[in-house]
N, C-alpha and C. Protein backbone atom coordinates (compact mmCIF):
# COMPACT_ATOMS: atom_id res chain seq x y z
N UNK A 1 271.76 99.23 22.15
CA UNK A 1 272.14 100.35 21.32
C UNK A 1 273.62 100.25 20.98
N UNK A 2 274.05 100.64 19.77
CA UNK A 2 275.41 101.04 19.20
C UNK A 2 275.81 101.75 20.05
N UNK A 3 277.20 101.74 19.93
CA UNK A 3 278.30 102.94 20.86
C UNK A 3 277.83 104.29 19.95
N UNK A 4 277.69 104.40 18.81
CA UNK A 4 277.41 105.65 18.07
C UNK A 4 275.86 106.29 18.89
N UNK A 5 274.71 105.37 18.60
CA UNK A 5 273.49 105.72 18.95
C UNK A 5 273.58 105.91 20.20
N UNK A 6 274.25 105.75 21.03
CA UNK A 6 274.49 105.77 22.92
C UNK A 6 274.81 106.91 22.99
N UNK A 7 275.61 107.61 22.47
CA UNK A 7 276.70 108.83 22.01
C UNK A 7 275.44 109.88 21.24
N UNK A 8 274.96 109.54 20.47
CA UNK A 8 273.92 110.61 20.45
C UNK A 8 272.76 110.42 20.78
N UNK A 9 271.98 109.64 21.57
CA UNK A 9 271.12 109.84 22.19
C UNK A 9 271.60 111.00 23.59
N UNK A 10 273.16 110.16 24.39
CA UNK A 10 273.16 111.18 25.02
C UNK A 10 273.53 112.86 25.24
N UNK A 11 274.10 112.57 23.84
CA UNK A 11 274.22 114.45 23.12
C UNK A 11 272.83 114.95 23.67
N UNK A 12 271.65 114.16 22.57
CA UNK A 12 270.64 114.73 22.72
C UNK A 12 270.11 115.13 24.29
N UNK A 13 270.15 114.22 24.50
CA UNK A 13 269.86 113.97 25.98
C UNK A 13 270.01 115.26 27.27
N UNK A 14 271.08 115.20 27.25
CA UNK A 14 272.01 116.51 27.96
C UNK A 14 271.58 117.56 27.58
N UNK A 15 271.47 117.75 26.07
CA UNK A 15 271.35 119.31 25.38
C UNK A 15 269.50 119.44 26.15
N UNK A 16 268.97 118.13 25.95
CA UNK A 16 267.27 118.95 26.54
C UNK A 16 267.19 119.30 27.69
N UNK A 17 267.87 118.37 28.69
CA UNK A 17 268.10 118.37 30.47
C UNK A 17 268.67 119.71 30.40
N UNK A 18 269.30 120.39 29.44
CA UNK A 18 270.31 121.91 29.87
C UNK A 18 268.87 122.79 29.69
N UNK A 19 268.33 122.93 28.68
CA UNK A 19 267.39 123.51 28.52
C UNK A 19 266.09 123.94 29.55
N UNK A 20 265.97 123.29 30.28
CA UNK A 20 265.12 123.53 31.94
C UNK A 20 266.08 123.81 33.00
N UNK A 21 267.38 124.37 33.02
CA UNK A 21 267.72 124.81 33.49
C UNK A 21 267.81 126.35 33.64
N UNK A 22 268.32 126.75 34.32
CA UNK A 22 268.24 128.70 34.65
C UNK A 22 269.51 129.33 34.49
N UNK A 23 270.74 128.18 35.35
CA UNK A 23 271.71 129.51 35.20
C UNK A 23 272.60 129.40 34.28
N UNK A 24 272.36 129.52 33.19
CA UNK A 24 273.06 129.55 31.59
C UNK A 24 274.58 129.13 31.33
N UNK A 25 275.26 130.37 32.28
CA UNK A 25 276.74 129.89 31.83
C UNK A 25 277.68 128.83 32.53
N UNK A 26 276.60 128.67 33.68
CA UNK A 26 277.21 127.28 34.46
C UNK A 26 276.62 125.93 33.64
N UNK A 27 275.44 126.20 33.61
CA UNK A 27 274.94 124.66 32.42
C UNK A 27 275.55 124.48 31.59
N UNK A 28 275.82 125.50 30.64
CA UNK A 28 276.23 125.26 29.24
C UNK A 28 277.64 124.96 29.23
N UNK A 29 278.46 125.55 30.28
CA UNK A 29 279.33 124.63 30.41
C UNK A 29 279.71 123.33 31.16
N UNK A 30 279.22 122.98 32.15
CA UNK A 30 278.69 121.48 32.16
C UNK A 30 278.40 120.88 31.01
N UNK A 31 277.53 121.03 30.48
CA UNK A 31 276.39 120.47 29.37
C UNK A 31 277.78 119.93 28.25
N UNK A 32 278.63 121.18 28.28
CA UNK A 32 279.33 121.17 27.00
C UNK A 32 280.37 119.90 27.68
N UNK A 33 281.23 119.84 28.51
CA UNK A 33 282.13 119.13 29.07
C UNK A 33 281.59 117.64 29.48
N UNK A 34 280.07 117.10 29.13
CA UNK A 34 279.69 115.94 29.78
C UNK A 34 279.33 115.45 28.30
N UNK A 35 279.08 116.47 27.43
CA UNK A 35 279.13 116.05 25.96
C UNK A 35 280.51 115.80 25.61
N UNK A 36 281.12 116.10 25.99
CA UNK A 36 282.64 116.06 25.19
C UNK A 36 282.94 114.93 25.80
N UNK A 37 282.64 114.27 27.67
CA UNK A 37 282.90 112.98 27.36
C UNK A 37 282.61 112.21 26.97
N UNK A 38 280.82 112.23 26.36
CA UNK A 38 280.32 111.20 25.81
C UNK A 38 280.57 110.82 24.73
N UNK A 39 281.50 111.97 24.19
CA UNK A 39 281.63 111.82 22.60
C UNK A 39 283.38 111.05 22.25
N UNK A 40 283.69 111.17 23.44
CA UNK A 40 285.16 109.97 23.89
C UNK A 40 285.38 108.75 24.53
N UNK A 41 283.67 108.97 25.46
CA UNK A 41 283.81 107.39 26.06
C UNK A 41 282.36 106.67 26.15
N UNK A 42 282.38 105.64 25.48
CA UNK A 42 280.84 104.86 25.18
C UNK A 42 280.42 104.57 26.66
N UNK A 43 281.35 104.30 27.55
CA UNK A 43 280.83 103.68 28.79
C UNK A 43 279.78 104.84 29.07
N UNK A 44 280.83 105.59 29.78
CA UNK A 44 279.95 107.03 30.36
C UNK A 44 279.13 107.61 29.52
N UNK A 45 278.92 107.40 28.04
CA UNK A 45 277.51 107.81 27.52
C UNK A 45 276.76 107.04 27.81
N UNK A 46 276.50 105.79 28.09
CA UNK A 46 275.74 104.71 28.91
C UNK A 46 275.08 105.26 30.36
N UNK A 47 275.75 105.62 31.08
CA UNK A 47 275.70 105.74 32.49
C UNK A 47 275.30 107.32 32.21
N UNK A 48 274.89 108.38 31.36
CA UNK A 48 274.43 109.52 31.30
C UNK A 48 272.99 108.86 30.73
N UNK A 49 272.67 107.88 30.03
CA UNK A 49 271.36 107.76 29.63
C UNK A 49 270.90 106.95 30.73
N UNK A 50 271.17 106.73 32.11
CA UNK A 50 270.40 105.69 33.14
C UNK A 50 269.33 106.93 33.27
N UNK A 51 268.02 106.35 33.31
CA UNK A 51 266.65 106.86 33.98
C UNK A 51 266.77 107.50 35.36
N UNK A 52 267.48 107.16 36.15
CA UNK A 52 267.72 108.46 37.33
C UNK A 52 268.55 109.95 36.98
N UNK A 53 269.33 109.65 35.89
CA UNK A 53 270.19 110.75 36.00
C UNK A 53 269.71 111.63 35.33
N UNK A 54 269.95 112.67 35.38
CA UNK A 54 269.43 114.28 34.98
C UNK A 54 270.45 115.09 34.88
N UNK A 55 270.99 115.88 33.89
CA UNK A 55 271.11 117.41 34.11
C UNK A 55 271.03 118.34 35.22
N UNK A 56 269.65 118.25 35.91
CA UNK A 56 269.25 119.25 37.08
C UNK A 56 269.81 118.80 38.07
N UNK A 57 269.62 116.80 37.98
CA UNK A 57 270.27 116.49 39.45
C UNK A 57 271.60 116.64 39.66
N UNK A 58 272.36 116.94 38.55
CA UNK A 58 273.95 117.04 37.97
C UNK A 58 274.29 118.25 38.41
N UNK A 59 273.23 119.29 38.71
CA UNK A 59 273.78 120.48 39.21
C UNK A 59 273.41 120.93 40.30
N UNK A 60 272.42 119.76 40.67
CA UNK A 60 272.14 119.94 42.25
C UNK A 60 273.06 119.40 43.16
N UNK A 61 273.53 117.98 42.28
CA UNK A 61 274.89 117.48 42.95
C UNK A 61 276.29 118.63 43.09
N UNK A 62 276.32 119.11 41.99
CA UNK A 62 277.82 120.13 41.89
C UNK A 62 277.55 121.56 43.13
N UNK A 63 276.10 121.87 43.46
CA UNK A 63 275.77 122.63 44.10
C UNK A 63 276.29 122.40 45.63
N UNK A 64 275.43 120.89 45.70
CA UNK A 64 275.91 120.33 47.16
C UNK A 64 277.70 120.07 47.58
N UNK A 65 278.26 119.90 46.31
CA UNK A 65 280.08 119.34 46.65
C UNK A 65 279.93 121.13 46.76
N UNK A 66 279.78 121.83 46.02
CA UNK A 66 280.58 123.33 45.98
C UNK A 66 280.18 124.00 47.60
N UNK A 67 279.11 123.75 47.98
CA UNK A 67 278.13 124.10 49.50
C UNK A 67 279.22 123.21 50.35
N UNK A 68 280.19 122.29 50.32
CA UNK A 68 280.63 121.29 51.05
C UNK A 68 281.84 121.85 50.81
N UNK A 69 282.36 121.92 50.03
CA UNK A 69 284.09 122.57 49.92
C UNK A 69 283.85 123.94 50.30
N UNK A 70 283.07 124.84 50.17
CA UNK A 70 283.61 125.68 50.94
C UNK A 70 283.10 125.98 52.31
N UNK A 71 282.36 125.29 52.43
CA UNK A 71 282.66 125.29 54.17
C UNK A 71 283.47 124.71 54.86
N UNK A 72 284.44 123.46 54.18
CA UNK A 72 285.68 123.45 54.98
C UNK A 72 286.49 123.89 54.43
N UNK A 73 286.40 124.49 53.50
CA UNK A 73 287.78 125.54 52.76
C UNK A 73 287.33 127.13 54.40
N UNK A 74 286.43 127.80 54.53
CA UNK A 74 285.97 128.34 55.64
C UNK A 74 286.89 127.89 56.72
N UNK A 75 286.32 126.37 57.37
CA UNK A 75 286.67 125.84 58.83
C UNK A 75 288.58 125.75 58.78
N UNK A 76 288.68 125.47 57.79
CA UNK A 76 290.51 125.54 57.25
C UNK A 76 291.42 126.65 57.75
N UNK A 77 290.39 127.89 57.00
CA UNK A 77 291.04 129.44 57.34
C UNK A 77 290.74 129.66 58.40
N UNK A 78 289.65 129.35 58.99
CA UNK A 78 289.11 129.90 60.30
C UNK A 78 288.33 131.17 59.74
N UNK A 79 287.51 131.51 59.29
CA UNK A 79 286.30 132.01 59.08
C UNK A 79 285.41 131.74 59.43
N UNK A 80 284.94 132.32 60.45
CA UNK A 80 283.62 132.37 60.91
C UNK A 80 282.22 132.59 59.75
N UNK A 81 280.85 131.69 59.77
CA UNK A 81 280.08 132.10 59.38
C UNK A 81 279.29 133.16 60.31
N UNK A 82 279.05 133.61 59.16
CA UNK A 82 278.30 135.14 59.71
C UNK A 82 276.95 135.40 58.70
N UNK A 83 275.70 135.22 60.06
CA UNK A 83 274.35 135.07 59.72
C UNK A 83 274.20 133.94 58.68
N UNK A 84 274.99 132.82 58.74
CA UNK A 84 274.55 131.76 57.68
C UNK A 84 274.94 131.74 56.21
N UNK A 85 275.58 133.25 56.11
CA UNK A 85 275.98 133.29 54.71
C UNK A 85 277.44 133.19 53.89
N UNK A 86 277.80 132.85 53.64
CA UNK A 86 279.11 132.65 52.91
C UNK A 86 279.62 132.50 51.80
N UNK A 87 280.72 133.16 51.07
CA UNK A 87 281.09 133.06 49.74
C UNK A 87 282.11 132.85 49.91
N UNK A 88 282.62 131.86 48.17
CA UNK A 88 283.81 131.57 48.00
C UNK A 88 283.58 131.46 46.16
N UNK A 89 284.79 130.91 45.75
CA UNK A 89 285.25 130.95 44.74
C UNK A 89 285.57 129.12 44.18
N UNK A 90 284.74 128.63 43.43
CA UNK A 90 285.05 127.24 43.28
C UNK A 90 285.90 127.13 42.09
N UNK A 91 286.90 126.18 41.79
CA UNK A 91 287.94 126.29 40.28
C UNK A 91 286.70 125.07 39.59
N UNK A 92 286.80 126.12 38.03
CA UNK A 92 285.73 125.50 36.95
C UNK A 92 286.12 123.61 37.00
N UNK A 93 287.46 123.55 37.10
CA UNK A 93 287.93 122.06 36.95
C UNK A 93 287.46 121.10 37.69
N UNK A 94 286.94 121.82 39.17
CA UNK A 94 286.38 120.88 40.24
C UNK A 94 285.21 120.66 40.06
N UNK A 95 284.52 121.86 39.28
CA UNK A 95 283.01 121.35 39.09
C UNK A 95 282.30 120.62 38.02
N UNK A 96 283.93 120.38 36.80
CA UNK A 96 283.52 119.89 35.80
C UNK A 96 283.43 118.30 36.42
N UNK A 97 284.94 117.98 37.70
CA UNK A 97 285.18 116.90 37.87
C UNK A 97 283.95 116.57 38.86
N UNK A 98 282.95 117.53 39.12
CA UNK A 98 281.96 117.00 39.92
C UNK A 98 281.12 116.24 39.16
N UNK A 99 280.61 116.79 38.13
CA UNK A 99 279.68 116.74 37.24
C UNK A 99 280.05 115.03 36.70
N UNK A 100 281.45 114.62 36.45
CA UNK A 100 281.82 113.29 36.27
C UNK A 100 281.38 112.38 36.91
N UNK A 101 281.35 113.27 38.24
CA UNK A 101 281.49 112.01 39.64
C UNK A 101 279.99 111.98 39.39
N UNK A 102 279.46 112.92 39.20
CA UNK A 102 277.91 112.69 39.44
C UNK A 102 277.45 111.36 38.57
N UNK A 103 277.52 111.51 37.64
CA UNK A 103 277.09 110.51 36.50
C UNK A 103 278.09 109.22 36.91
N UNK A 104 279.24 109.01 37.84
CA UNK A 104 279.83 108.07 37.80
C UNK A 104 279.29 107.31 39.31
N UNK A 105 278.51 108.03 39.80
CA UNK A 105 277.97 107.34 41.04
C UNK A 105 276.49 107.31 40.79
N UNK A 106 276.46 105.37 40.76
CA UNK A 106 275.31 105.20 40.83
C UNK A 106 274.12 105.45 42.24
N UNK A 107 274.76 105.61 43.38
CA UNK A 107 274.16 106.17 44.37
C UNK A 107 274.03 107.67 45.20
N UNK A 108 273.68 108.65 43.76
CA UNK A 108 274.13 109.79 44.33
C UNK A 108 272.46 110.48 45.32
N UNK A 109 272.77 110.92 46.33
CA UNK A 109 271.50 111.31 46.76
C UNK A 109 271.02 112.36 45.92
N UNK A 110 271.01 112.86 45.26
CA UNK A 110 270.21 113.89 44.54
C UNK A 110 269.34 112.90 43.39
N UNK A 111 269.61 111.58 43.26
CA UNK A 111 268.73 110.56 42.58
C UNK A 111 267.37 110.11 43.36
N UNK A 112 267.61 110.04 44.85
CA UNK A 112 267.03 109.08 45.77
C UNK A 112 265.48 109.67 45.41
N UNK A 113 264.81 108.78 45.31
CA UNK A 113 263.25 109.25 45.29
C UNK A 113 263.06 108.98 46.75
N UNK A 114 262.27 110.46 47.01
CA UNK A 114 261.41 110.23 48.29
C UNK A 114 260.23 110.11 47.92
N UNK A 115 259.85 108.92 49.45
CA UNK A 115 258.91 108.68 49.62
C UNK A 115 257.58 109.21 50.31
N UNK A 116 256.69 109.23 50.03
CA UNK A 116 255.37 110.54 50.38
C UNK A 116 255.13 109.56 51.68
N UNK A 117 255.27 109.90 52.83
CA UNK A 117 254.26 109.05 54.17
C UNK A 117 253.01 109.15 54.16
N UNK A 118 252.60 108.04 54.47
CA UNK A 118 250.97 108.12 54.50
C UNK A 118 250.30 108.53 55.89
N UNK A 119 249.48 109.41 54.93
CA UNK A 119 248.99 110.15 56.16
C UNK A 119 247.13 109.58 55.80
N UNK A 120 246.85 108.57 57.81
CA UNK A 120 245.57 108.37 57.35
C UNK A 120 244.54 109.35 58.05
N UNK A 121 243.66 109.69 56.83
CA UNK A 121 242.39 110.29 56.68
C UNK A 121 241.34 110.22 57.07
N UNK A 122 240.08 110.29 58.05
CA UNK A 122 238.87 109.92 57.99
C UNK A 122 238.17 109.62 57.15
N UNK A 123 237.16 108.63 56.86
CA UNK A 123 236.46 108.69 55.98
C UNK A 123 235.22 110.11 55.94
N UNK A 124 235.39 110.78 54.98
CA UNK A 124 234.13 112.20 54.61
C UNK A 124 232.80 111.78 54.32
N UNK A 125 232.06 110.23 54.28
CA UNK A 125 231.27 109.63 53.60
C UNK A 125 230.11 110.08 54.50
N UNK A 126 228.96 109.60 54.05
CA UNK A 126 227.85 110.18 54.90
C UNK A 126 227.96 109.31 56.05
N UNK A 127 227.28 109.89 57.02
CA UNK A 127 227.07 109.46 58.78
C UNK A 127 225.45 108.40 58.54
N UNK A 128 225.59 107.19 59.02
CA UNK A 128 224.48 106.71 59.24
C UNK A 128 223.40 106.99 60.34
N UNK A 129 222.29 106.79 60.15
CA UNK A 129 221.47 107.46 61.10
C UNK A 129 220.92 106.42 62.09
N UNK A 130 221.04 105.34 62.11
CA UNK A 130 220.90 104.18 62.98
C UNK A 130 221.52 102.95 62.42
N UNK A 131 222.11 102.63 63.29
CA UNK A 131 223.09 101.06 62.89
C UNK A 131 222.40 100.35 62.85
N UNK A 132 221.00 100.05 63.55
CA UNK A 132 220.23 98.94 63.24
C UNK A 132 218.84 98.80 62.99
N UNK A 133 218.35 97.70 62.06
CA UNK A 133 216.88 98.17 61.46
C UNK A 133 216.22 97.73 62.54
N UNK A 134 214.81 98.74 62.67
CA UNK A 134 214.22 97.97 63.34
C UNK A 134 213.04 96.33 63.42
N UNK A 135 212.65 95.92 64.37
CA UNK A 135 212.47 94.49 63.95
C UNK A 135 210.61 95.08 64.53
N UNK A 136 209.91 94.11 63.64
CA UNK A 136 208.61 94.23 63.75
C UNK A 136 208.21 93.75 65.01
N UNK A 137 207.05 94.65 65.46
CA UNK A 137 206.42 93.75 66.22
C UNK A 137 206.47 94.35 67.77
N UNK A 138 207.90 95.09 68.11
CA UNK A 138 208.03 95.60 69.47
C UNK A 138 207.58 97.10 69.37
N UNK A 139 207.64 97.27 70.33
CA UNK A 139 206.88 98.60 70.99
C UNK A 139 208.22 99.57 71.30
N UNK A 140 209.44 98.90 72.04
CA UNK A 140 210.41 99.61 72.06
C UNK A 140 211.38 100.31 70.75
N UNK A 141 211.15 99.21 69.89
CA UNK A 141 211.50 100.01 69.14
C UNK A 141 210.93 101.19 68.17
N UNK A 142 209.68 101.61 68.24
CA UNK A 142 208.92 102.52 67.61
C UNK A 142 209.35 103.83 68.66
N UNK A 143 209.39 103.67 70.01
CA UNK A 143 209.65 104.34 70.70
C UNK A 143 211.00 105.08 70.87
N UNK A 144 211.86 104.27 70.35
CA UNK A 144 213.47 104.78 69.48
C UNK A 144 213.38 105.83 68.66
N UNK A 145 212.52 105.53 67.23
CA UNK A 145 212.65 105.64 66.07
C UNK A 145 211.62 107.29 66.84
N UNK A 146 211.02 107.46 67.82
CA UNK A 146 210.43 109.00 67.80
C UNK A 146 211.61 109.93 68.15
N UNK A 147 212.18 109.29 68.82
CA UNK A 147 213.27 110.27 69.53
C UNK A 147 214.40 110.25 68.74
N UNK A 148 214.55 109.64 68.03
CA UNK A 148 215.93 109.73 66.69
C UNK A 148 215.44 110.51 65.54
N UNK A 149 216.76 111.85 66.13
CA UNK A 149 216.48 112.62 65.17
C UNK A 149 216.20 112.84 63.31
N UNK A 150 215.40 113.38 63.26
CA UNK A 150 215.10 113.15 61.43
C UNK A 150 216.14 113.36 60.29
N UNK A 151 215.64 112.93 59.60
CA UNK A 151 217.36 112.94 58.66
C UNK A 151 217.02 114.47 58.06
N UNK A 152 215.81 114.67 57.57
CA UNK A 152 215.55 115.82 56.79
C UNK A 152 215.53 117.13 57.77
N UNK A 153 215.82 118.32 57.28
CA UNK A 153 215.84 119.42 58.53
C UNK A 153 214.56 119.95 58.54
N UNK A 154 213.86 120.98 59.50
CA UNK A 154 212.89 121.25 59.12
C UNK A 154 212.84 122.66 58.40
N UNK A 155 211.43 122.83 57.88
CA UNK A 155 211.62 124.28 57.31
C UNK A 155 211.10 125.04 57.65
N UNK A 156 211.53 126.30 57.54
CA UNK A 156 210.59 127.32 58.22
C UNK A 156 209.91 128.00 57.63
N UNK A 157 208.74 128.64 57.87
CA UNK A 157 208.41 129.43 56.69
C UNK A 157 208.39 131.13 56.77
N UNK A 158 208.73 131.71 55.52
CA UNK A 158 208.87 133.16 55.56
C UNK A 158 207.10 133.76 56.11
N UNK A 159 207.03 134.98 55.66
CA UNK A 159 205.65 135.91 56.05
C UNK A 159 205.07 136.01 55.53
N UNK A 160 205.35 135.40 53.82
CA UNK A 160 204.50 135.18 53.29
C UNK A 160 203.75 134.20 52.59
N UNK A 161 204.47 133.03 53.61
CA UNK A 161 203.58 131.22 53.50
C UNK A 161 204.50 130.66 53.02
N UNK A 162 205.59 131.21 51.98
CA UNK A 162 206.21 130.20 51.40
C UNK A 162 207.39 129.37 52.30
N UNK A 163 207.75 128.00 52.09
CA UNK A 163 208.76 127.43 52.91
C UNK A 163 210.17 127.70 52.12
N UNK A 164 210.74 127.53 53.00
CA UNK A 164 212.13 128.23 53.16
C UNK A 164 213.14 126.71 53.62
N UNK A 165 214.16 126.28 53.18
CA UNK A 165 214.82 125.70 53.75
C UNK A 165 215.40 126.03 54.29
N UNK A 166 215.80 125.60 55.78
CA UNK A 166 217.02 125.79 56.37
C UNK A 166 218.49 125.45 56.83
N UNK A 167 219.37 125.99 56.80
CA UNK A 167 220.68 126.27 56.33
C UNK A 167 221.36 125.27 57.94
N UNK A 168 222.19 123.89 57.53
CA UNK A 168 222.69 123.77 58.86
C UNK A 168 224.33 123.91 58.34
N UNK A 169 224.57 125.16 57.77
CA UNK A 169 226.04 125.31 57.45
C UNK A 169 226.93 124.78 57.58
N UNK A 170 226.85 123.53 57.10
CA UNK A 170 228.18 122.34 56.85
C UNK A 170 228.18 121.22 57.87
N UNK A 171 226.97 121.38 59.17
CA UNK A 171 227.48 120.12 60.00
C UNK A 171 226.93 119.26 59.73
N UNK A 172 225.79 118.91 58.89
CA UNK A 172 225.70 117.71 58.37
C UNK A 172 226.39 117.00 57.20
């Protein structure tokens, strides 16, 4: 691609990634400041169109530095957390310069695909009813085949003759 077409693909690009986002006046200004560098530097419009990077992950990253500065901006003052919760005040400049870093690191964890562990399953398939056929001719094995239970259930019948199947509620 041209430095021009790089430059607006990743206009485009950015402007759709802002669009599935939620919190408006923090995106849109991101959105606006990562456009404005693409529209000054061909490199970094390059490195905004790599297939890992996102918008969302761009503000999941700025989420995690802002979650990280102020808890040692906190441990600094000596502020105690209290019940886990904490506020502070981040300067717009740090989060624009996050948003840089984001797209300027090709190894940011908010890229990393996880991986699903495999979890093994039983097979659900039907249960066989004897592992082995029987062979002609013996006596023992006819004598097997009475005492191995039937595949079919039996039925019972209602009061007034008709048969009725019966119900072995899921254990077969």
């Amino acid at each position: 691609m041209s430095s021009d077409e790089v430059m607006a693909a990743s206009l485009k690009r950015v402007g759709d990634d802002t669009e599935k986002l939620t919190r408006r006046s923090m995106k849109e200004c991101v959105a606006e400041h990562i456009q404005t560098m693409c529209l000054s530097d061909p490199d970094f419009a390059r490195k905004v169109m790599h297939p890992r990077k996102s918008m969302i992950h761009c503000i999941w990253y700025i989420n995690r530095k802002a979650r990280e500065f102020i808890e040692q901006e906190m441990k600094d003052n000596g502020f105690p957390k209290e019940n886990g919760i904490y506020g502070s005040d981040v300067p717009d400049g740090l989060c624009y310069q996050w948003a840089v870093d984001y797209f300027n690191d090709p190894n940011a964890k908010e890229d990393e695909e996880k991986e699903e562990k495999f979890v093994p399953k039983p097979y659900p398939g039907k249960a066989s009813t004897s592992s082995q056929k029987p062979s002609k001719g013996k006596g023992k094995d006819k004598k097997e085949q009475k005492k191995a239970p039937s595949a079919a259930p039996p039925k019972k019948e209602d009061k007034d003759g008709a048969a009725e199947q019966m119900s072995l509620l899921g254990v077969a």
